[in-house]
N, C-alpha and C. Protein backbone atom coordinates (compact mmCIF):
# COMPACT_ATOMS: atom_id res chain seq x y z
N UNK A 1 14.84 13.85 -15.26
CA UNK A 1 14.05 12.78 -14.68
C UNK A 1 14.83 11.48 -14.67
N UNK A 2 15.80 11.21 -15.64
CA UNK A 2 16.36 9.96 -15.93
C UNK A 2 17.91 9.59 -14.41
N UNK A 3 17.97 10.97 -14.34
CA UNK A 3 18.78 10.75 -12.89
C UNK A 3 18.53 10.80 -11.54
N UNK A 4 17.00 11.32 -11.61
CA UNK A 4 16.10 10.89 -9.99
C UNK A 4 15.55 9.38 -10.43
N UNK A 5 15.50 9.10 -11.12
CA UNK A 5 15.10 7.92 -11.24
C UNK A 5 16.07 6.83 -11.06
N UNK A 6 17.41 7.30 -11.77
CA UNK A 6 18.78 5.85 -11.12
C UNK A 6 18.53 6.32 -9.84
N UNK A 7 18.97 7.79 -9.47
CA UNK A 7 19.15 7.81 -7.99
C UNK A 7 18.07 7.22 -7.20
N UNK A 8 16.98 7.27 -7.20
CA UNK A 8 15.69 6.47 -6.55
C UNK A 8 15.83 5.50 -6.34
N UNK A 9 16.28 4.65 -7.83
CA UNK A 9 16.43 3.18 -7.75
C UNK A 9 17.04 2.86 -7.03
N UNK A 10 18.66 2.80 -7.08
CA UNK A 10 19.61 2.83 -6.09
C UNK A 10 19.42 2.76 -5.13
N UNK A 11 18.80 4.22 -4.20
CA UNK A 11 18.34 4.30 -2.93
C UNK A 11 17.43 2.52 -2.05
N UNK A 12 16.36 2.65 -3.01
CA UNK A 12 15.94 1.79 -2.63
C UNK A 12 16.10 0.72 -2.46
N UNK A 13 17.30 0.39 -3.39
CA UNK A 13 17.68 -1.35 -3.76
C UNK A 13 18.43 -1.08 -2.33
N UNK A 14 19.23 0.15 -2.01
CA UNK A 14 20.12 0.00 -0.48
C UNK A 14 19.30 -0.11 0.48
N UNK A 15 17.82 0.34 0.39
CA UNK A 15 17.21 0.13 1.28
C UNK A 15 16.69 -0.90 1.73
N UNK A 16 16.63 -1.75 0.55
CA UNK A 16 15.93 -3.15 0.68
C UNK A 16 17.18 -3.93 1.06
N UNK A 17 18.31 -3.45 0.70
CA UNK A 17 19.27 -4.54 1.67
C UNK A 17 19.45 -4.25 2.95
N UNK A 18 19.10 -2.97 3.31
CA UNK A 18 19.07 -2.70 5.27
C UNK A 18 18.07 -3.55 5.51
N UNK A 19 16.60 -3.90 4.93
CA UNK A 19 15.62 -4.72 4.89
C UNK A 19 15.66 -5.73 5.05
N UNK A 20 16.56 -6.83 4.27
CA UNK A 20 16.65 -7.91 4.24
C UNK A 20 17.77 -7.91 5.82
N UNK A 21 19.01 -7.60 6.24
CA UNK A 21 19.31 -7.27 6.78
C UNK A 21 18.63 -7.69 8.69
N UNK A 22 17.56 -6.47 7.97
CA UNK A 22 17.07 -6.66 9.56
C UNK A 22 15.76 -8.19 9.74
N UNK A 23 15.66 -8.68 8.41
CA UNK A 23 14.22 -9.56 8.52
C UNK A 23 15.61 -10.99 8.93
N UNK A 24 16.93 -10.94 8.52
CA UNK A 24 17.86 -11.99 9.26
C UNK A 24 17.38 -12.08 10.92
N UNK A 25 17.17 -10.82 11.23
CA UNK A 25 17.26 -10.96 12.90
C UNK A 25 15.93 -11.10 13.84
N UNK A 26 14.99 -11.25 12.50
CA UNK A 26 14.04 -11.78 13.54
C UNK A 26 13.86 -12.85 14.54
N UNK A 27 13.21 -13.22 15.25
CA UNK A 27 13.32 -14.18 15.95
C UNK A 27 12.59 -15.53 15.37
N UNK A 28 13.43 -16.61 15.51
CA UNK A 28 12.49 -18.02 14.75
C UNK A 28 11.85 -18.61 15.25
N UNK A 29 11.01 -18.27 16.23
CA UNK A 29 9.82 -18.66 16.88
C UNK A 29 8.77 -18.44 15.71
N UNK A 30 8.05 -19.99 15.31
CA UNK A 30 6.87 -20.07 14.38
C UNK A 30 5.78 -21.17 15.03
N UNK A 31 4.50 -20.43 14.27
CA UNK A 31 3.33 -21.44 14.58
C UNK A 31 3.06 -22.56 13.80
N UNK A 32 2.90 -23.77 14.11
CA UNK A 32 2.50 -24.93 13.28
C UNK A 32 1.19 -24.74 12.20
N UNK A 33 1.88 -24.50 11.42
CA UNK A 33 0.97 -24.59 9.94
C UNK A 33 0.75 -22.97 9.55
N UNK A 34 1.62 -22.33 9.60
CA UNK A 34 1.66 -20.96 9.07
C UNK A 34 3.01 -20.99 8.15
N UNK A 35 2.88 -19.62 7.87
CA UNK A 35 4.24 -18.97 6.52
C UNK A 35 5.23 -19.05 7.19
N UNK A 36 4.94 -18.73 8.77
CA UNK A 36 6.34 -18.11 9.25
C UNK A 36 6.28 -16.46 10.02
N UNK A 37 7.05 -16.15 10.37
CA UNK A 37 7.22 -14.76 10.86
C UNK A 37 8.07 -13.66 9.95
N UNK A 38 8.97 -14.47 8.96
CA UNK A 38 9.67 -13.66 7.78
C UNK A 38 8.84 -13.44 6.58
N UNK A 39 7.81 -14.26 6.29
CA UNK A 39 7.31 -14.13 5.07
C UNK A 39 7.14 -13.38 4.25
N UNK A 40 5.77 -12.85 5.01
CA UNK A 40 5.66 -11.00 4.35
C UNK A 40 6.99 -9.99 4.26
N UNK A 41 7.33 -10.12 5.09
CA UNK A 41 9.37 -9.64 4.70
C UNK A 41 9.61 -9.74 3.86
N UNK A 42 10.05 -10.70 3.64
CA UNK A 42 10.69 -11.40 2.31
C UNK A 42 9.66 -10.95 1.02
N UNK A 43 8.75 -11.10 0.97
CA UNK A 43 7.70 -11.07 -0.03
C UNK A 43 8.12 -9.69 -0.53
N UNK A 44 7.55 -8.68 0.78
CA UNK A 44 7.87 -7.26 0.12
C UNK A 44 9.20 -6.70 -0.26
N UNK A 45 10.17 -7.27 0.19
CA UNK A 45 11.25 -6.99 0.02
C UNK A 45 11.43 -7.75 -1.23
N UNK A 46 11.41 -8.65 -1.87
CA UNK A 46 11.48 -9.01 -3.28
C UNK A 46 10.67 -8.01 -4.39
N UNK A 47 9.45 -7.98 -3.95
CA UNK A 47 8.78 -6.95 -5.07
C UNK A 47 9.64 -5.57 -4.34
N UNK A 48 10.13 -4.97 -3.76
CA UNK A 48 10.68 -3.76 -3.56
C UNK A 48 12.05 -4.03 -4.82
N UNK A 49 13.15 -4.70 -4.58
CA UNK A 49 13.80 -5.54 -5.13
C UNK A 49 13.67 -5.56 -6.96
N UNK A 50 12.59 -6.01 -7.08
CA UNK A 50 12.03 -6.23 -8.88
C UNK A 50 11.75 -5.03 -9.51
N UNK A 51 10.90 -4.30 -8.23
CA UNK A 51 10.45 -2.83 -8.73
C UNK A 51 11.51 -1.74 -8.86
N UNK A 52 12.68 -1.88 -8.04
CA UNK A 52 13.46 -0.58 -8.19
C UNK A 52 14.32 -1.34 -9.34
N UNK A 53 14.72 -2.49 -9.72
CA UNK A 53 15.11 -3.33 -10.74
C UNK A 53 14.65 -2.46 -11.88
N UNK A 54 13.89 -2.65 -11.84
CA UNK A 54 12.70 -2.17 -13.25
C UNK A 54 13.12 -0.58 -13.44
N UNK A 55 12.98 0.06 -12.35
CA UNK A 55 13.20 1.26 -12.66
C UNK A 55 14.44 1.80 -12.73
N UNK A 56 15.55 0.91 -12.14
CA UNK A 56 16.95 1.31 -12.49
C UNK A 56 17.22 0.93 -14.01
N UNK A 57 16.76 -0.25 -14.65
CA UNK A 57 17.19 -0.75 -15.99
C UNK A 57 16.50 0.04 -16.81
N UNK A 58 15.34 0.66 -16.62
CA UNK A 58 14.79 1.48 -17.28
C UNK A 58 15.15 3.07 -17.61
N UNK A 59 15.58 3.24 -16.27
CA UNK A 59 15.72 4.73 -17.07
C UNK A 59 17.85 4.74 -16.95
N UNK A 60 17.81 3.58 -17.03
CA UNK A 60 19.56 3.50 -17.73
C UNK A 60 19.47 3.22 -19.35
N UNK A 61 18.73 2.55 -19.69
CA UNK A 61 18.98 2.06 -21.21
C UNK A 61 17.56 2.81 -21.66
N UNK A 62 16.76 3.86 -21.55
CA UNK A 62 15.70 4.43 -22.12
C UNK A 62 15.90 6.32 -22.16
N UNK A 63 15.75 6.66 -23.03
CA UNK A 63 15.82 8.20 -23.55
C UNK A 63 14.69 8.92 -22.60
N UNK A 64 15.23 9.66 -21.60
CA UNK A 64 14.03 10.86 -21.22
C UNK A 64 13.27 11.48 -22.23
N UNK A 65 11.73 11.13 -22.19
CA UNK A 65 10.83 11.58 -23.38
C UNK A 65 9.63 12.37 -22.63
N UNK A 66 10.27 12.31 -21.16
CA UNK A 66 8.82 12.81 -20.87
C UNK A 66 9.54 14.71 -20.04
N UNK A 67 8.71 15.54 -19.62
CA UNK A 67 9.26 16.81 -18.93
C UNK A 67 8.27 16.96 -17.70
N UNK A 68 8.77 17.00 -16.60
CA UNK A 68 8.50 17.36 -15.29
C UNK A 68 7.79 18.35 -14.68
N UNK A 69 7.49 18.87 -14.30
CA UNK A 69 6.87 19.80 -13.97
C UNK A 69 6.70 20.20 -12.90
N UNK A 70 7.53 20.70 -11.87
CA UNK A 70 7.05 20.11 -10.42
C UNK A 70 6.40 20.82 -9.81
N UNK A 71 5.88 22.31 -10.30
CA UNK A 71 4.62 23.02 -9.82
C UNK A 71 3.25 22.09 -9.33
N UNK A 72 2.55 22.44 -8.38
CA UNK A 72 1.49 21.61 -7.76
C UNK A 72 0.46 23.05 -7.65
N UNK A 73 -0.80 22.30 -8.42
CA UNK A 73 -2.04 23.37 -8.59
C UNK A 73 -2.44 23.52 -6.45
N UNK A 74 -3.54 24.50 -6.41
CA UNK A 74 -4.02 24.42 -5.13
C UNK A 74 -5.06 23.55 -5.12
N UNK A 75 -5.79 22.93 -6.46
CA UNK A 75 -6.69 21.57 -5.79
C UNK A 75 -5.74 20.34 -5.96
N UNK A 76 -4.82 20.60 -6.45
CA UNK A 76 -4.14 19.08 -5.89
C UNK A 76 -3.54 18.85 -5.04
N UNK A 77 -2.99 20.69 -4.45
CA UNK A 77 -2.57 20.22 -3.29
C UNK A 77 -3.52 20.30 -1.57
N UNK A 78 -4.59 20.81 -2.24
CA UNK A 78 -6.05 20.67 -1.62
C UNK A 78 -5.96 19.13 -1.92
N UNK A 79 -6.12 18.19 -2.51
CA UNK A 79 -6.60 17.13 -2.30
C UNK A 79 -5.49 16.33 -1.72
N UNK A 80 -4.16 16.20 -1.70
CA UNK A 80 -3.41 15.92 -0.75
C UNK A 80 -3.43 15.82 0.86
N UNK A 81 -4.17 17.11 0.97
CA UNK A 81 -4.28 17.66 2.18
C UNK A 81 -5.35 17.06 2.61
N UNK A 82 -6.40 16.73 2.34
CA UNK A 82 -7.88 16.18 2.37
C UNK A 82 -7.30 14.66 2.58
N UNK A 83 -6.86 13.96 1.50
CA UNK A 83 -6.26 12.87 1.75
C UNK A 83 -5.79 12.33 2.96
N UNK A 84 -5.35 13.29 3.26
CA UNK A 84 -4.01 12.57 4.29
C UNK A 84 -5.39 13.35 5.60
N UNK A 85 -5.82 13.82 5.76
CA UNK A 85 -7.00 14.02 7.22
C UNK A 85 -7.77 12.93 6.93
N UNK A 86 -8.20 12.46 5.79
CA UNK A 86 -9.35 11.35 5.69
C UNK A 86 -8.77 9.82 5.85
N UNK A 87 -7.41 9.92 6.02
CA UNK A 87 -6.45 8.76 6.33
C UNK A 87 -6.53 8.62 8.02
N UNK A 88 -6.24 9.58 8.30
CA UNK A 88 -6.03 9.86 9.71
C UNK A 88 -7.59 9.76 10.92
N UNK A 89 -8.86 10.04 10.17
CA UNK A 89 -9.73 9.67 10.27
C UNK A 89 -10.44 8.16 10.22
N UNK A 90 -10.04 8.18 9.35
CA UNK A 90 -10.30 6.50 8.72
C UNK A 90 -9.92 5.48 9.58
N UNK A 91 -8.67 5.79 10.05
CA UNK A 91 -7.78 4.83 11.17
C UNK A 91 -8.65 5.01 12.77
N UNK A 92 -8.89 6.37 12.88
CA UNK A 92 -9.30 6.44 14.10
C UNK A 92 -11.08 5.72 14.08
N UNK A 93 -11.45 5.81 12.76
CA UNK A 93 -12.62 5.31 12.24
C UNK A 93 -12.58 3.54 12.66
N UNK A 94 -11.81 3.14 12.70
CA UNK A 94 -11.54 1.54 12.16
C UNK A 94 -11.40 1.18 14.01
N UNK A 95 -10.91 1.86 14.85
CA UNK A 95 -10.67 1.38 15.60
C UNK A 95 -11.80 1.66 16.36
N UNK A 96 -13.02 1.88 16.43
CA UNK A 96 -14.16 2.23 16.73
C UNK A 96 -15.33 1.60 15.90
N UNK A 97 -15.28 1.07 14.66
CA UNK A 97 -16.14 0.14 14.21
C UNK A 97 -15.54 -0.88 13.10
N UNK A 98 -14.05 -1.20 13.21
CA UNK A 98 -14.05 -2.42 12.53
C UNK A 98 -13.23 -1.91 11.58
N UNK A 99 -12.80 -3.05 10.75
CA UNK A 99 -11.64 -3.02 9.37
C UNK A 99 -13.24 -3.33 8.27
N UNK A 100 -14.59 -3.98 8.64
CA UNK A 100 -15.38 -4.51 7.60
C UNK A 100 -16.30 -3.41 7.83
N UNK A 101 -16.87 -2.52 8.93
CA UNK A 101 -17.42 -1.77 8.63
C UNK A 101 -16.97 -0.33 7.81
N UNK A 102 -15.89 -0.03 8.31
CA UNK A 102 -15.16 1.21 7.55
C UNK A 102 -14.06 1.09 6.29
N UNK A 103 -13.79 0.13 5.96
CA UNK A 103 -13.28 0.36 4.86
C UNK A 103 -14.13 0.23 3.67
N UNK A 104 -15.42 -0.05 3.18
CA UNK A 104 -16.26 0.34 2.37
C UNK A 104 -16.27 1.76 2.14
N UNK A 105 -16.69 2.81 2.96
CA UNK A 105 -16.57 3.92 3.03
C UNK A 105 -15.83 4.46 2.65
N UNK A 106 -14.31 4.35 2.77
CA UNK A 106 -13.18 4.61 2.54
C UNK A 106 -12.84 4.35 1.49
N UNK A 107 -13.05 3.09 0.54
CA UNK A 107 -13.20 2.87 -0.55
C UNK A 107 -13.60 3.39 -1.77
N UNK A 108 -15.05 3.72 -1.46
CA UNK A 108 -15.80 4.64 -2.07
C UNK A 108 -15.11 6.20 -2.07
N UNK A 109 -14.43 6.73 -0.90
CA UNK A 109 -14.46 7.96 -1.09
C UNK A 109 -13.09 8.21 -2.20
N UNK A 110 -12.38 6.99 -2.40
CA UNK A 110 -10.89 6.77 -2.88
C UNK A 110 -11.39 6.73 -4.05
N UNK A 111 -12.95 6.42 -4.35
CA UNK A 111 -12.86 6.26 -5.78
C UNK A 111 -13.63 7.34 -6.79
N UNK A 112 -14.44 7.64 -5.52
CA UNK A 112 -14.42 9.72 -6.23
C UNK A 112 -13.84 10.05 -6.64
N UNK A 113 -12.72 10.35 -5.36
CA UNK A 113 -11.37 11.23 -6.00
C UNK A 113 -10.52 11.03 -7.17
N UNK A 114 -10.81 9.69 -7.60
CA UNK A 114 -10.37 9.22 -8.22
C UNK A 114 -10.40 9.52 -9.87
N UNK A 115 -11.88 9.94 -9.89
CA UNK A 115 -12.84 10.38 -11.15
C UNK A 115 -13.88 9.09 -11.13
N UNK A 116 -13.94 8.12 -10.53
CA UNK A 116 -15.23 6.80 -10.44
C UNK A 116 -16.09 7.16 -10.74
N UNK A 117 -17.15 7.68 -11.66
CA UNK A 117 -18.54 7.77 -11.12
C UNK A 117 -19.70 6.82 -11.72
N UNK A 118 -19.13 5.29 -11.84
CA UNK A 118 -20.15 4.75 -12.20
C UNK A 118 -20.45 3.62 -10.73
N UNK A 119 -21.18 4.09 -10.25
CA UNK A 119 -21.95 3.70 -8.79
C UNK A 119 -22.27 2.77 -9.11
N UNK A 120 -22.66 1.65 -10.17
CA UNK A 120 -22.91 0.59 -9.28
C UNK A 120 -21.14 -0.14 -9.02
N UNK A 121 -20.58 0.43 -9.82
CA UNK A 121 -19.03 -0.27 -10.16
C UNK A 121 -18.19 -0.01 -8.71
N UNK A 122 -18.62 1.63 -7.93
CA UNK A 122 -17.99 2.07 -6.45
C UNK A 122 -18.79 1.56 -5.58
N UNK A 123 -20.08 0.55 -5.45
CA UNK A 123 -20.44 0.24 -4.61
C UNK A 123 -19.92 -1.53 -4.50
N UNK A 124 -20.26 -1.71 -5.14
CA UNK A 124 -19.73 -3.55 -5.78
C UNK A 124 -18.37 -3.66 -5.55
N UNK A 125 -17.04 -2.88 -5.61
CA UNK A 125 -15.81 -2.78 -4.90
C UNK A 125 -15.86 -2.47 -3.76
N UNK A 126 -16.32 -1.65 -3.84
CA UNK A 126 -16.56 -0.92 -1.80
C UNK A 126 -16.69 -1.94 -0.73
N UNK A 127 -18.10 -2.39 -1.19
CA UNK A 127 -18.55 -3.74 -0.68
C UNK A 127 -17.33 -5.20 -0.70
N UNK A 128 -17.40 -5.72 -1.97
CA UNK A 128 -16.64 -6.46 -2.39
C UNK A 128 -15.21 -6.58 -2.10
N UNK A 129 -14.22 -5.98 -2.05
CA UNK A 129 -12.75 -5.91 -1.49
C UNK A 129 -12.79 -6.04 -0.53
N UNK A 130 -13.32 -5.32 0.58
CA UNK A 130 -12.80 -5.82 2.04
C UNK A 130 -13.01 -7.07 2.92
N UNK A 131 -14.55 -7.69 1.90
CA UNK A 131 -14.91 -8.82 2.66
C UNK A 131 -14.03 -10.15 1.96
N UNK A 132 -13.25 -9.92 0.58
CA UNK A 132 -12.32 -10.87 0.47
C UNK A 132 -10.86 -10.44 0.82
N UNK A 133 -10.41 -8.91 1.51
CA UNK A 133 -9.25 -9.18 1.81
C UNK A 133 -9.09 -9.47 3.42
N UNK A 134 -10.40 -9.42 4.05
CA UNK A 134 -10.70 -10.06 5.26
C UNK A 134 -10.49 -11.60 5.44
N UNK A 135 -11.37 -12.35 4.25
CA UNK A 135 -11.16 -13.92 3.93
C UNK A 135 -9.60 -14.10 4.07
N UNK A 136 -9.09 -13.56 3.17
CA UNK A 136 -7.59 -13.75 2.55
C UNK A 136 -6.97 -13.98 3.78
N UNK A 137 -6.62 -12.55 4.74
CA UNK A 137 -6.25 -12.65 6.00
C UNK A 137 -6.70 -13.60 7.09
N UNK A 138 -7.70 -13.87 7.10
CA UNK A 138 -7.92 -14.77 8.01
C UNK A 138 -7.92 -16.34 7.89
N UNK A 139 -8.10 -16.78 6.40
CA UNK A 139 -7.77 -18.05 6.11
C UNK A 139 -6.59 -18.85 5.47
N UNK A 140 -6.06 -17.55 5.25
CA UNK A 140 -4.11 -18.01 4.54
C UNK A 140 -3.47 -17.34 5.65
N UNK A 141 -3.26 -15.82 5.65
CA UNK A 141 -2.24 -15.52 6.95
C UNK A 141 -2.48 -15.47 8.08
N UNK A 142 -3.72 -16.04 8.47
CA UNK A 142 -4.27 -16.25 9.96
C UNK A 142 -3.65 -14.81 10.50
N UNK A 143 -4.04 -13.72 10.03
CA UNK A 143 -3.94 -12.44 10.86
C UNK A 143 -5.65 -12.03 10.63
N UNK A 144 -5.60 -11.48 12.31
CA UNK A 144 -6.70 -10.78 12.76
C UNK A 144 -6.64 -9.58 12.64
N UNK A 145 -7.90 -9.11 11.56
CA UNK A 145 -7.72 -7.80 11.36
C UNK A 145 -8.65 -6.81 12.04
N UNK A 146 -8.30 -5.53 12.36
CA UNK A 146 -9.17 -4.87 13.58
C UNK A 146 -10.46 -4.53 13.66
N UNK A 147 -11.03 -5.13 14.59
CA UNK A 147 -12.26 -5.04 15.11
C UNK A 147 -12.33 -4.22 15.76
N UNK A 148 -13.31 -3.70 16.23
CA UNK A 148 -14.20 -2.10 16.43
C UNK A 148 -14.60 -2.39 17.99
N UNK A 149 -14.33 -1.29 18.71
CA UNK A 149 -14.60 -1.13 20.04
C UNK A 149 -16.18 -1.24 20.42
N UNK A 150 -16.75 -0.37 19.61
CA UNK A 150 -18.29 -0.40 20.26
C UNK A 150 -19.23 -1.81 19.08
N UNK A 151 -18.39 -2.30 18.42
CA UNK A 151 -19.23 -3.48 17.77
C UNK A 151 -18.46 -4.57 17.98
């Protein structure tokens, strides 16, 4: 594990410099009173940056203590599989009623799977997250997030 993990790191830190790389060549056309057009770039590319940081210094100066296993049961890879259709749904979901009507839903079902089952706690997030990462977006990064064809 301690050498997929340099190798990972690595990978990624090269990846984040093709990253940075290409966020040079954007174009510098900006709107008055925004971040910019690099921002989020830059942003993720720093936490990409810190995070493979972390995990290169870590499993260089730390003892493999843990063992791998890379067998995958059939409900996990049943729930993989479920996952990734209810992703694919979800999207086609969103573009037919909204980023505020369907991601509640979606929320909730993330937190089943999850083991969640104290309902008022999956409804109060469900609810709650999307209508402040809606705020967020629309009053700091002035991005419009997708609205729904038939609403």
């Amino acid at each position: 594990m301690k050498k997929a993990n340099l190798i990972i790191s690595a990978l990624l830190i090269l990846f984040g410099g093709y990253y940075v790389y290409l966020i040079g060549r954007l174009p510098a056309r900006n709107l008055p009173n925004t971040l910019g057009i690099a921002f989020m770039p830059r942003l993720l590319v720093a936490c990409l940056f810190l995070l493979s940081a972390i995990l290169f210094l870590g499993a260089a100066f730390n003892k493999a203590r843990e063992h791998f296993d890379p067998g995958i049961s059939l409900r996990e890879g049943a729930g993989v599989l479920f996952l990734t259709i209810f992703v694919y749904f979800y999207v086609q979901a969103m573009s037919l009623f909204g980023f505020i009507l369907t991601t509640p839903f979606f929320l909730a079902v993330l937190m089943l799977m999850t083991g969640s089952r104290k309902w008022k706690e999956i409804v109060a997030i469900s609810v709650v997250s999307p209508l402040c990462i809606y705020l967020f977006f629309q009053k700091i990064f002035k991005v419009i997030l997708p609205g729904g064809s038939l609403f």
